[in-house]
PDB file of N, CA and C in Angstrom:
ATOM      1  N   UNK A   1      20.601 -14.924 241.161  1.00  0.00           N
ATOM      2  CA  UNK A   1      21.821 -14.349 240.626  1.00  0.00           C
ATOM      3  C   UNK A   1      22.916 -15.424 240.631  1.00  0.00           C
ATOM      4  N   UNK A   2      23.434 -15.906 239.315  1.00  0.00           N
ATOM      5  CA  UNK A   2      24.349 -16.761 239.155  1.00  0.00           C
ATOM      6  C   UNK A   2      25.988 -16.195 240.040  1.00  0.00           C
ATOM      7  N   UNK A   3      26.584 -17.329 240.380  1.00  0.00           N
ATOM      8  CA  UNK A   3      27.830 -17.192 241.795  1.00  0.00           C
ATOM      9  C   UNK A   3      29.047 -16.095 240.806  1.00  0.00           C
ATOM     10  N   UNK A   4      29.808 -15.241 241.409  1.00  0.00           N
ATOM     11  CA  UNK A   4      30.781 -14.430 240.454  1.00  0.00           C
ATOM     12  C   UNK A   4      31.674 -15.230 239.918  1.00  0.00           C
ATOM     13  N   UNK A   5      31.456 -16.831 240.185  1.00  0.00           N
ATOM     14  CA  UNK A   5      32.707 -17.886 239.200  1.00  0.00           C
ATOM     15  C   UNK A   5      32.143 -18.001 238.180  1.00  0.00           C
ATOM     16  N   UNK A   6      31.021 -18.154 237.900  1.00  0.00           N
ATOM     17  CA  UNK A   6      29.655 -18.332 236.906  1.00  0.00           C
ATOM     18  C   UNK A   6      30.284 -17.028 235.625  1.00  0.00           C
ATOM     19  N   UNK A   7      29.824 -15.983 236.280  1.00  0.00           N
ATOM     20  CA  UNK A   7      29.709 -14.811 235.278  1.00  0.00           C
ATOM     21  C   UNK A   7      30.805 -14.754 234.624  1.00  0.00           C
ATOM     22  N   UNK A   8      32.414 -14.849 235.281  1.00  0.00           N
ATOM     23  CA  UNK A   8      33.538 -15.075 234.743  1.00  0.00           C
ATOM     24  C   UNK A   8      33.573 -15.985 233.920  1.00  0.00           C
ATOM     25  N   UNK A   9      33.394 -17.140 234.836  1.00  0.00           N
ATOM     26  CA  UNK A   9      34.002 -17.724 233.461  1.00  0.00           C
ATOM     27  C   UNK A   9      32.662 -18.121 231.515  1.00  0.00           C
ATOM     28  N   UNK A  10      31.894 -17.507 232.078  1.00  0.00           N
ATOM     29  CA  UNK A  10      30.952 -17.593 231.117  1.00  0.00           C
ATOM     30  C   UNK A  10      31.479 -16.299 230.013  1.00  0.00           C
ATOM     31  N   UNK A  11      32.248 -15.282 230.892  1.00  0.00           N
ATOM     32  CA  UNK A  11      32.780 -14.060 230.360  1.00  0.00           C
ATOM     33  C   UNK A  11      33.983 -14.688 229.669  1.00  0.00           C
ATOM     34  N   UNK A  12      34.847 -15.508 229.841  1.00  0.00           N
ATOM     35  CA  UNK A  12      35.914 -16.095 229.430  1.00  0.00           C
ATOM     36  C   UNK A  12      35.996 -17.231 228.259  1.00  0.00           C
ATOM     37  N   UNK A  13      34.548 -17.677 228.589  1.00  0.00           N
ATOM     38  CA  UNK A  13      34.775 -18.961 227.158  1.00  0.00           C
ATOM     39  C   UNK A  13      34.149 -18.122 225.972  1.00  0.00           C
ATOM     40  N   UNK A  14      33.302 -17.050 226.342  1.00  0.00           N
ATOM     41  CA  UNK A  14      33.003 -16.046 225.197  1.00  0.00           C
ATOM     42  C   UNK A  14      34.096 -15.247 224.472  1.00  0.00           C
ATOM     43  N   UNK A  15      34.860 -15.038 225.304  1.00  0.00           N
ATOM     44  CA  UNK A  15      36.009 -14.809 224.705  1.00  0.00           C
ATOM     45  C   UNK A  15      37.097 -15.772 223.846  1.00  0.00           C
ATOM     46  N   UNK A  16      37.320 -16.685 224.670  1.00  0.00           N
ATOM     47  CA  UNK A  16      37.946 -17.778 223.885  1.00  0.00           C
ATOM     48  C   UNK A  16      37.138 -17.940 222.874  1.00  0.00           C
ATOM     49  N   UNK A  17      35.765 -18.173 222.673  1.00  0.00           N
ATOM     50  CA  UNK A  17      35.298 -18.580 220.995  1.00  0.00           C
ATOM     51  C   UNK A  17      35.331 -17.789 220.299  1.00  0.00           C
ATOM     52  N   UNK A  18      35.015 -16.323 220.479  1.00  0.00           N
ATOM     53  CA  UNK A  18      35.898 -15.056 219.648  1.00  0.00           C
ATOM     54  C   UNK A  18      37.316 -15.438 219.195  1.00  0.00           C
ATOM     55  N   UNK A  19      37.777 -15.359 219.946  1.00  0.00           N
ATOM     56  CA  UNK A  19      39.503 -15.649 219.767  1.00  0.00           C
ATOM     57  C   UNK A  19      40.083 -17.251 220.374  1.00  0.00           C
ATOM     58  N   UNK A  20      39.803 -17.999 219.581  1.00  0.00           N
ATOM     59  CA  UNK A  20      40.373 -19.425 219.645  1.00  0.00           C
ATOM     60  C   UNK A  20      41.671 -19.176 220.135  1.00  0.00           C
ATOM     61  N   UNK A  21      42.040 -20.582 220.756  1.00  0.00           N
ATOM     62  CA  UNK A  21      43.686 -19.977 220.297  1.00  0.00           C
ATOM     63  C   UNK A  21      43.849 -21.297 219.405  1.00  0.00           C
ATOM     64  N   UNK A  22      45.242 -21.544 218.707  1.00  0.00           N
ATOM     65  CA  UNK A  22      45.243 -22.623 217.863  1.00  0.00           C
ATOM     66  C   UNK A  22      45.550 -23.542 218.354  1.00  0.00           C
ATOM     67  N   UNK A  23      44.552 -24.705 218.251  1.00  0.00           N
ATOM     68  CA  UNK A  23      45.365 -26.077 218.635  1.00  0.00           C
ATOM     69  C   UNK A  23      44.552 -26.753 220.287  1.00  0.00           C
ATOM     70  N   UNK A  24      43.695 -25.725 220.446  1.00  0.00           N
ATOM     71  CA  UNK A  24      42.901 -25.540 221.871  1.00  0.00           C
ATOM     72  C   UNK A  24      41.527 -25.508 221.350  1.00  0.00           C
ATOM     73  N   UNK A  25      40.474 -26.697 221.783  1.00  0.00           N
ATOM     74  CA  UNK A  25      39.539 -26.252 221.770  1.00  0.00           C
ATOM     75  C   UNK A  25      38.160 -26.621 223.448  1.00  0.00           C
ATOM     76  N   UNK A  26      37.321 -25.799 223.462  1.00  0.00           N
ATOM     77  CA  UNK A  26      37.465 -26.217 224.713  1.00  0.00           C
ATOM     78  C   UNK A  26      35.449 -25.686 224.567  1.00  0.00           C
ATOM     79  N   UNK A  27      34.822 -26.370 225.186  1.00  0.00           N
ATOM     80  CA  UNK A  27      33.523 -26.588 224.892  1.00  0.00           C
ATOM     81  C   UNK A  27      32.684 -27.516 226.641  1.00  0.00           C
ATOM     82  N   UNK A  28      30.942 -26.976 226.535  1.00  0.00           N
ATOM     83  CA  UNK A  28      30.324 -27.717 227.544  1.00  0.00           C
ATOM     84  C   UNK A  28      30.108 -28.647 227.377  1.00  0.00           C
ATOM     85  N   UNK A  29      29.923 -29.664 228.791  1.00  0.00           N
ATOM     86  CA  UNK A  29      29.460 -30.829 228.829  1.00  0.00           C
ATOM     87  C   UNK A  29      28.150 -30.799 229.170  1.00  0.00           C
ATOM     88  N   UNK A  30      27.562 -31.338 228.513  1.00  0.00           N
ATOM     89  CA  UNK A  30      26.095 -31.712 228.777  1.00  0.00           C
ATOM     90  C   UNK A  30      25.408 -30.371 229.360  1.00  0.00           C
ATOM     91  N   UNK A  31      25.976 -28.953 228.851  1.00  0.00           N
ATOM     92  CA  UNK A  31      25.342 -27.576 228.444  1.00  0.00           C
ATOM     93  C   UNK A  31      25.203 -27.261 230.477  1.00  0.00           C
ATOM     94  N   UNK A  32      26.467 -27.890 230.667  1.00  0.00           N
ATOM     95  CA  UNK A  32      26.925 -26.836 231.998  1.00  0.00           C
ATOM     96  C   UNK A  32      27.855 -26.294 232.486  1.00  0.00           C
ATOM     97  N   UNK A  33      28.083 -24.839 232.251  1.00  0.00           N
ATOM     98  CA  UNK A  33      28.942 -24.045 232.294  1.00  0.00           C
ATOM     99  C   UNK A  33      30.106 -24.238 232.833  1.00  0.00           C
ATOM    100  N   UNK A  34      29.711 -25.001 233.846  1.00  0.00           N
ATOM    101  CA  UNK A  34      31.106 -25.475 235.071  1.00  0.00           C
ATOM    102  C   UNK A  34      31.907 -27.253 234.527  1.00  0.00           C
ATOM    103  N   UNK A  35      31.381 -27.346 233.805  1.00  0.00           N
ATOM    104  CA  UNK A  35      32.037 -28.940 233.507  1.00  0.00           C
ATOM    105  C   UNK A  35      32.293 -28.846 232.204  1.00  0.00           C
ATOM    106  N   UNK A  36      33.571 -28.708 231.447  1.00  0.00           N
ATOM    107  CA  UNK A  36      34.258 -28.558 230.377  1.00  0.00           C
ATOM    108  C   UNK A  36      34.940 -29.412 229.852  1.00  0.00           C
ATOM    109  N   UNK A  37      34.628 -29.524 228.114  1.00  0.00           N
ATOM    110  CA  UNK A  37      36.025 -30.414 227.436  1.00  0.00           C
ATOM    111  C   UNK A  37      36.852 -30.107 227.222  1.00  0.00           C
ATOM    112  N   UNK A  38      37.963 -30.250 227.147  1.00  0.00           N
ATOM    113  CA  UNK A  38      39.122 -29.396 226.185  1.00  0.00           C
ATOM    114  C   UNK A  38      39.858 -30.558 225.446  1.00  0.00           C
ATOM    115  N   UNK A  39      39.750 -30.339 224.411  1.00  0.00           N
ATOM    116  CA  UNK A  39      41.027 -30.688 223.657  1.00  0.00           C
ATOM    117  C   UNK A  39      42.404 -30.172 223.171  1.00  0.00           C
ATOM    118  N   UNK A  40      43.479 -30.659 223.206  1.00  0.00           N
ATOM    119  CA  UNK A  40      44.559 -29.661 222.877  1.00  0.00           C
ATOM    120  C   UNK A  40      45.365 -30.436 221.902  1.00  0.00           C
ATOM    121  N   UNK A  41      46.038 -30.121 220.611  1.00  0.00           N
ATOM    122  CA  UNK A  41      46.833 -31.241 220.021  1.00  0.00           C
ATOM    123  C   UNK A  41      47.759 -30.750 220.631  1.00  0.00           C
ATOM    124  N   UNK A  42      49.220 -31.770 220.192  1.00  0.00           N
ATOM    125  CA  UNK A  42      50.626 -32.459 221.031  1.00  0.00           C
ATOM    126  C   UNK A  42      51.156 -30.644 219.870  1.00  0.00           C
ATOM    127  N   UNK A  43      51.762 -30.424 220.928  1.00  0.00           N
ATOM    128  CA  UNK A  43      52.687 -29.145 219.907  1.00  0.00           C
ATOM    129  C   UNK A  43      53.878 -29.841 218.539  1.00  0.00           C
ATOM    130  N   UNK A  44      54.333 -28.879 217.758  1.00  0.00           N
ATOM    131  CA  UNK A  44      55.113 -29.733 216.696  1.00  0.00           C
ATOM    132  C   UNK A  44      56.542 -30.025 217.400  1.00  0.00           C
ATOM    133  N   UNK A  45      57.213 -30.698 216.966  1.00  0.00           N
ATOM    134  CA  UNK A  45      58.584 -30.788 217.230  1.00  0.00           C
ATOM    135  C   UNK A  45      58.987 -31.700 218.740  1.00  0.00           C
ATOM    136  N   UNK A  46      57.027 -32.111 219.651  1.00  0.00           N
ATOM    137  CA  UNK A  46      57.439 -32.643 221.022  1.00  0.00           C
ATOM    138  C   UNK A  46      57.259 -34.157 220.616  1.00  0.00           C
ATOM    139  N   UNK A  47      57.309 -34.812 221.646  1.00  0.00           N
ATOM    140  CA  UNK A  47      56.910 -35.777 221.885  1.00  0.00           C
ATOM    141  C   UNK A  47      55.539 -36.707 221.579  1.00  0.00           C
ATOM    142  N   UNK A  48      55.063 -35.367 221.740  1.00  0.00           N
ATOM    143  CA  UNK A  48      52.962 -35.838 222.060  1.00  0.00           C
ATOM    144  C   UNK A  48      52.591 -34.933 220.377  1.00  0.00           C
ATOM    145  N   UNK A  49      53.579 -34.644 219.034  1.00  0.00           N
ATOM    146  CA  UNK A  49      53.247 -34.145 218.065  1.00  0.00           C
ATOM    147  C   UNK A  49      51.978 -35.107 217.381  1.00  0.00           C
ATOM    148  N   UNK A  50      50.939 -34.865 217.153  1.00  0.00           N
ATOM    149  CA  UNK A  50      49.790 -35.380 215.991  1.00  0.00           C
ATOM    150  C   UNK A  50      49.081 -36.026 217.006  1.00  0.00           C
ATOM    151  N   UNK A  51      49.617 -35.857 218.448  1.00  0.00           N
ATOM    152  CA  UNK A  51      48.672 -36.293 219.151  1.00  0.00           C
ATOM    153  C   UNK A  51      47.652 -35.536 219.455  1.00  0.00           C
ATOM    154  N   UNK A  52      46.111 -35.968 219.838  1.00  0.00           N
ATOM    155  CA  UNK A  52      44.815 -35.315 220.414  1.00  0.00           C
ATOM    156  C   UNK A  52      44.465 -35.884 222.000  1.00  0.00           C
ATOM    157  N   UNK A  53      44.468 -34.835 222.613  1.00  0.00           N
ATOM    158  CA  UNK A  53      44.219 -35.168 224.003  1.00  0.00           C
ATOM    159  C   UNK A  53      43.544 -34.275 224.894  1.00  0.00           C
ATOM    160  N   UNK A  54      42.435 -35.374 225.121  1.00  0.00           N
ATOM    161  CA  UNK A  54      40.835 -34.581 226.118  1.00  0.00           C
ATOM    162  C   UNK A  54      41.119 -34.456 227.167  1.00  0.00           C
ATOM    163  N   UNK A  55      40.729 -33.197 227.795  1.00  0.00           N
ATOM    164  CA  UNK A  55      40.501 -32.671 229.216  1.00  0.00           C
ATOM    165  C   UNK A  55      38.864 -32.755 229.382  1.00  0.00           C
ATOM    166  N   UNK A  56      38.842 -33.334 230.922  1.00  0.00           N
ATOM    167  CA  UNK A  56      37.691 -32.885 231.715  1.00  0.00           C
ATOM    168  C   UNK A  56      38.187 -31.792 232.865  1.00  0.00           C
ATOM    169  N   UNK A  57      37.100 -30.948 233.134  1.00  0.00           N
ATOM    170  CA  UNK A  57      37.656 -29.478 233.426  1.00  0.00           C
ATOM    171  C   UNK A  57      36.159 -29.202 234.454  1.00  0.00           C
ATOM    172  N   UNK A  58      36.303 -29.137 235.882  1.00  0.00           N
ATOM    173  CA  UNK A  58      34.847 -28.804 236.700  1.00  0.00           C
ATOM    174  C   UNK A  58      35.688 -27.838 237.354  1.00  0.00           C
ATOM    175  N   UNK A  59      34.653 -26.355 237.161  1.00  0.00           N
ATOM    176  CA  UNK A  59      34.900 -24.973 237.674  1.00  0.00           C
ATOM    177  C   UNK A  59      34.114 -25.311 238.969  1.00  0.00           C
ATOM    178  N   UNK A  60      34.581 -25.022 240.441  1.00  0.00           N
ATOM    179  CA  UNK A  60      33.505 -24.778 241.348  1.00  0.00           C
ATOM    180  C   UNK A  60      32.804 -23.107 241.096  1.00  0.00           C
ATOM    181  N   UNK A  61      31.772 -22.865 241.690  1.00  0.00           N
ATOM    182  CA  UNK A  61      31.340 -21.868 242.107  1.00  0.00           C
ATOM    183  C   UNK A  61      32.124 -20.471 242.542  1.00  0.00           C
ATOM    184  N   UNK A  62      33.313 -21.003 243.358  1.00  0.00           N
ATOM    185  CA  UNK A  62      34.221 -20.371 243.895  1.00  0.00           C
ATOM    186  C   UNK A  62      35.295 -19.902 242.940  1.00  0.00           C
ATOM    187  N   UNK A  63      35.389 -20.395 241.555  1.00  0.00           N
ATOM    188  CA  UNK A  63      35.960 -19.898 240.772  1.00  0.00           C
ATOM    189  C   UNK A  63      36.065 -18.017 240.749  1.00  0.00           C
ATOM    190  N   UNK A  64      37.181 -17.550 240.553  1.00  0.00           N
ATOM    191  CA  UNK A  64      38.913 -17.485 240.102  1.00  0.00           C
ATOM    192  C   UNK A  64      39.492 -17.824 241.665  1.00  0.00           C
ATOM    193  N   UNK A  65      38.774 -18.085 242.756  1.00  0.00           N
ATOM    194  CA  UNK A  65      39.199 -17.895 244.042  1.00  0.00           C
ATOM    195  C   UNK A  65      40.066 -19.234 244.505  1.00  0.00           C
ATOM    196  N   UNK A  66      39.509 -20.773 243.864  1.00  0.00           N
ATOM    197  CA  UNK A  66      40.230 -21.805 243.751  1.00  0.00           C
ATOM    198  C   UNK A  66      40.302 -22.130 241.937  1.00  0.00           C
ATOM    199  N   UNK A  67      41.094 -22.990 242.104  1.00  0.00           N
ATOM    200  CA  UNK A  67      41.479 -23.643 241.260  1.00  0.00           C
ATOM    201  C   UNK A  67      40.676 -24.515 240.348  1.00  0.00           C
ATOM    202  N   UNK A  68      40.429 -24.458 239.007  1.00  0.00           N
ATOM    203  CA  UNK A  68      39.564 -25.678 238.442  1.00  0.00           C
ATOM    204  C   UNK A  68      40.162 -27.099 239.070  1.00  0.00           C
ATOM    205  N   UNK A  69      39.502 -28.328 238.239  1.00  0.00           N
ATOM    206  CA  UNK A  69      39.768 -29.842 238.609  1.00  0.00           C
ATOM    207  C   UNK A  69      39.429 -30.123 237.231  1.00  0.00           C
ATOM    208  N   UNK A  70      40.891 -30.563 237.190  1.00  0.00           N
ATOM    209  CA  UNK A  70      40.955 -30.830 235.578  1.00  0.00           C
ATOM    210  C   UNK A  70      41.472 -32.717 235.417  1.00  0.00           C
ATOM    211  N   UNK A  71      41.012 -32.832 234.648  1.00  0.00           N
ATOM    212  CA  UNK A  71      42.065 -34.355 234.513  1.00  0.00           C
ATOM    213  C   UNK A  71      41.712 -34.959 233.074  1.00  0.00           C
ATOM    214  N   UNK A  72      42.897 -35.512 232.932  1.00  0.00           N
ATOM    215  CA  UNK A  72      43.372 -35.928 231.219  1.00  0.00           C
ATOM    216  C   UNK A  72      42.091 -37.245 230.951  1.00  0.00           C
ATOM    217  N   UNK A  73      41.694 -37.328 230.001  1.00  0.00           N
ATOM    218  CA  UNK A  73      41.039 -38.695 229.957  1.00  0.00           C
ATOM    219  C   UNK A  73      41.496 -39.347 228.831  1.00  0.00           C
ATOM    220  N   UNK A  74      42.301 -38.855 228.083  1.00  0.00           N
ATOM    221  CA  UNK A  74      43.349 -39.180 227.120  1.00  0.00           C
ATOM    222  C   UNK A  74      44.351 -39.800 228.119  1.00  0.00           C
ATOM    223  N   UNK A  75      44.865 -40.855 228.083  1.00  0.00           N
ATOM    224  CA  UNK A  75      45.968 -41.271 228.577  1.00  0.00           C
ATOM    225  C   UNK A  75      47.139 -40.832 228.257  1.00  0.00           C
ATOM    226  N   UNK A  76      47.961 -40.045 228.956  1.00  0.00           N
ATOM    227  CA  UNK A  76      49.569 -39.842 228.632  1.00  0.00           C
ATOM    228  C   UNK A  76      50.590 -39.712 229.814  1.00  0.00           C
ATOM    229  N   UNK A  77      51.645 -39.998 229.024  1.00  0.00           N
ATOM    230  CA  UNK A  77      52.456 -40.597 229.778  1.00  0.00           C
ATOM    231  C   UNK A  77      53.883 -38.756 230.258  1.00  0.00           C
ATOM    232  N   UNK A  78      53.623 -38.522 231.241  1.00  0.00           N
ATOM    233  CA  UNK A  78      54.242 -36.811 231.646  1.00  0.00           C
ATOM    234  C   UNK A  78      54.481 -37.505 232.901  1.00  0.00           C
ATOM    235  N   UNK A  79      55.839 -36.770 233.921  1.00  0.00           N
ATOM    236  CA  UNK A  79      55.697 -36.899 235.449  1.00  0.00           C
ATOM    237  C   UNK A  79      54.786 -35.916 235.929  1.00  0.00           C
ATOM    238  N   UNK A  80      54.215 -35.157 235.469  1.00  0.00           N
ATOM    239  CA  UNK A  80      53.310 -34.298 236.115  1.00  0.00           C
ATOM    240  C   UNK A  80      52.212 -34.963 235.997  1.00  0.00           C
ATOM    241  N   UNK A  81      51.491 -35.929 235.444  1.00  0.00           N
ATOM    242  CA  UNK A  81      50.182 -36.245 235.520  1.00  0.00           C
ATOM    243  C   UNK A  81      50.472 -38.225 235.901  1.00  0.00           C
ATOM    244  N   UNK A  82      49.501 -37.901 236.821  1.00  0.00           N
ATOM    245  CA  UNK A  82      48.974 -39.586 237.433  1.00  0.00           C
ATOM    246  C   UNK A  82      48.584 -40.667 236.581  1.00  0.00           C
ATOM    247  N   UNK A  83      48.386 -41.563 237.087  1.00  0.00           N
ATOM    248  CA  UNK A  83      47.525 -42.849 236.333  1.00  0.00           C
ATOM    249  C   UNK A  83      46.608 -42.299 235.869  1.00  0.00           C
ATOM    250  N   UNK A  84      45.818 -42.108 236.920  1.00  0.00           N
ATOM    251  CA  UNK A  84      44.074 -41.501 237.089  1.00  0.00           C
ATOM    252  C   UNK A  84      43.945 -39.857 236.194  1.00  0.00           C
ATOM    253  N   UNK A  85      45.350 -39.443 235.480  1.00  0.00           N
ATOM    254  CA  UNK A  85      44.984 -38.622 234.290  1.00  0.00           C
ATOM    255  C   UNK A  85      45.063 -36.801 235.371  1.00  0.00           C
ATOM    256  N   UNK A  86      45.312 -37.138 236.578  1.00  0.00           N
ATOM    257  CA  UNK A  86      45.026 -35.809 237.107  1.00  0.00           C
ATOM    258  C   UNK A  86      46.559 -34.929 236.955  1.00  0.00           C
ATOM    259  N   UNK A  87      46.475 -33.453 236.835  1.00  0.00           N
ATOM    260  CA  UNK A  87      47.666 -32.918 237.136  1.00  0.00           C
ATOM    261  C   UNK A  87      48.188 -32.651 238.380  1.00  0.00           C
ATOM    262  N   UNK A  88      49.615 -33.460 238.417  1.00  0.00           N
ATOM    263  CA  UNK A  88      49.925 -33.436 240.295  1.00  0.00           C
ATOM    264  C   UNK A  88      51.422 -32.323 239.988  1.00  0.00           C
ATOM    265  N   UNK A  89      50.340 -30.963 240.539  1.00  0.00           N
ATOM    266  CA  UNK A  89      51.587 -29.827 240.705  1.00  0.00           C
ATOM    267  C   UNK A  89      51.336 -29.191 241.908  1.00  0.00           C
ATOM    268  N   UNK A  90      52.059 -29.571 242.850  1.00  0.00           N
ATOM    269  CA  UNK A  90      51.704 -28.202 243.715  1.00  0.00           C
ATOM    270  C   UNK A  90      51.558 -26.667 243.184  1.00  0.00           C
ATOM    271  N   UNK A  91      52.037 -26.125 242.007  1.00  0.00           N
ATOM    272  CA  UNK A  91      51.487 -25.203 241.466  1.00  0.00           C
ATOM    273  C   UNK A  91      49.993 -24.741 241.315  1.00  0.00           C
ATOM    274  N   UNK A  92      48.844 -25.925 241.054  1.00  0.00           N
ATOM    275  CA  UNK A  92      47.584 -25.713 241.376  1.00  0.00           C
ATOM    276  C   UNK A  92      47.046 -25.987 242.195  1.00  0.00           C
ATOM    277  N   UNK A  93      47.210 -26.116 243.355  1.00  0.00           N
ATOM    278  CA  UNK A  93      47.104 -26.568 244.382  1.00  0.00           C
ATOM    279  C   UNK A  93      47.003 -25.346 245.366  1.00  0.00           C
ATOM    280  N   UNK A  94      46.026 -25.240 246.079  1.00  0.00           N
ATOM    281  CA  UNK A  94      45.544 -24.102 247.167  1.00  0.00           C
ATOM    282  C   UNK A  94      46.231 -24.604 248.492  1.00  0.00           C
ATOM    283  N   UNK A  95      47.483 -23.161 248.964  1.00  0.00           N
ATOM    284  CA  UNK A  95      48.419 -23.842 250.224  1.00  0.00           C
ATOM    285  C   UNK A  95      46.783 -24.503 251.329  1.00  0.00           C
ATOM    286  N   UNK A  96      47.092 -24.963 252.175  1.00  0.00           N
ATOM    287  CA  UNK A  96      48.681 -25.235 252.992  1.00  0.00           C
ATOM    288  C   UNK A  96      49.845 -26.694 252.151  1.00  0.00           C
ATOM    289  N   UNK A  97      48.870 -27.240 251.064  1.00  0.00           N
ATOM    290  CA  UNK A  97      49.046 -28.548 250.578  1.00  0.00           C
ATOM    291  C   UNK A  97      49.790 -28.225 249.712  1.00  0.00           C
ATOM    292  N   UNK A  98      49.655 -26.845 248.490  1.00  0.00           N
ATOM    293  CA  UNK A  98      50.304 -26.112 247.401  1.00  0.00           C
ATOM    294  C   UNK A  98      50.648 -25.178 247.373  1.00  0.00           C
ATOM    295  N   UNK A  99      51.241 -24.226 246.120  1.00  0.00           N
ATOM    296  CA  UNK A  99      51.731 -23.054 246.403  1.00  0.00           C
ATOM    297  C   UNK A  99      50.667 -22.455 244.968  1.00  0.00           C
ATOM    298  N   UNK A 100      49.574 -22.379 245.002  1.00  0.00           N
ATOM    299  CA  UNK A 100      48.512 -21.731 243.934  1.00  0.00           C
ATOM    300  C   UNK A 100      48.795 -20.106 244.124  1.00  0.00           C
ATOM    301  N   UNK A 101      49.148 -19.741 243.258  1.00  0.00           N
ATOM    302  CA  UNK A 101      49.318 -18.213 243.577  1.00  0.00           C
ATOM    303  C   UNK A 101      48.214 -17.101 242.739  1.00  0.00           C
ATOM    304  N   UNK A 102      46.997 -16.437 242.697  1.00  0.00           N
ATOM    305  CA  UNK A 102      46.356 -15.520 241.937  1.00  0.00           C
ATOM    306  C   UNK A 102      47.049 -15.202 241.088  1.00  0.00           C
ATOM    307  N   UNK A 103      48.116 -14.310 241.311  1.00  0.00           N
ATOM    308  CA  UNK A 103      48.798 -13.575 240.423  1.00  0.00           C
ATOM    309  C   UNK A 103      48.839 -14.450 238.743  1.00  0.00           C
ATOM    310  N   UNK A 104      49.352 -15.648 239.204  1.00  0.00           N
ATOM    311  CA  UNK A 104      49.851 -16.514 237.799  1.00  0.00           C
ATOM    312  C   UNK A 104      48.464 -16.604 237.084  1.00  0.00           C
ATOM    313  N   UNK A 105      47.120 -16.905 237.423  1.00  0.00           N
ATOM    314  CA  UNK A 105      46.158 -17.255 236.996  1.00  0.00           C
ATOM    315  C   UNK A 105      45.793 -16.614 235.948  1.00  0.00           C
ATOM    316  N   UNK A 106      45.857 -15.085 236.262  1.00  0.00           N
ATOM    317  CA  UNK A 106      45.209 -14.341 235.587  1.00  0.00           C
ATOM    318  C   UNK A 106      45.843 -13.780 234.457  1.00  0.00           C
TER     319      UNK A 106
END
């Protein structure tokens, strides 16, 4: 019996390919559920407009309970994201280190 992060989010990208959203696309790596691409273009009117920029995205097991591990492999330049492409928010971040809250996730 696959882990209840499994079934979710397998329940969730089925949904997303039903209903895309625009400008988001988000697909497996090497056909495993837990390690994801995403691409997102730059919204109009910002900074990052006509830009294309890849996410790598690893769900643990423990998924909705922690947090994915996501990081840019597109280089860009935000104070929220590192050299190394990762997002540094204590927002995703599981206390005692962050303030990750369920509620927002869902």
């Amino acid at each position: 019996m696959p882990p209840p992060g499994n079934k979710r989010l397998t329940r969730e990208l089925e949904k997303l390919m039903k209903n895309p959203t625009e400008g988001i696309a988000c697909y497996q790596k090497d056909d495993k559920i837990n390690h994801l691409i995403v691409t997102i273009l730059g919204p109009n009117g910002s900074p990052y407009e006509n830009g294309v920029f890849k996410l790598e995205v690893e769900v643990d097991d423990t998924y909705p309970y922690e947090p994915p591990r996501m990081k840019f492999v597109t280089p860009v330049y935000h104070p929220n994201v590192d050299t190394g492409g990762r997002i540094c928010m204590d927002l995703l971040k599981m206390p005692p280190n962050g303030t990750e809250r369920k509620a927002l996730a869902l």
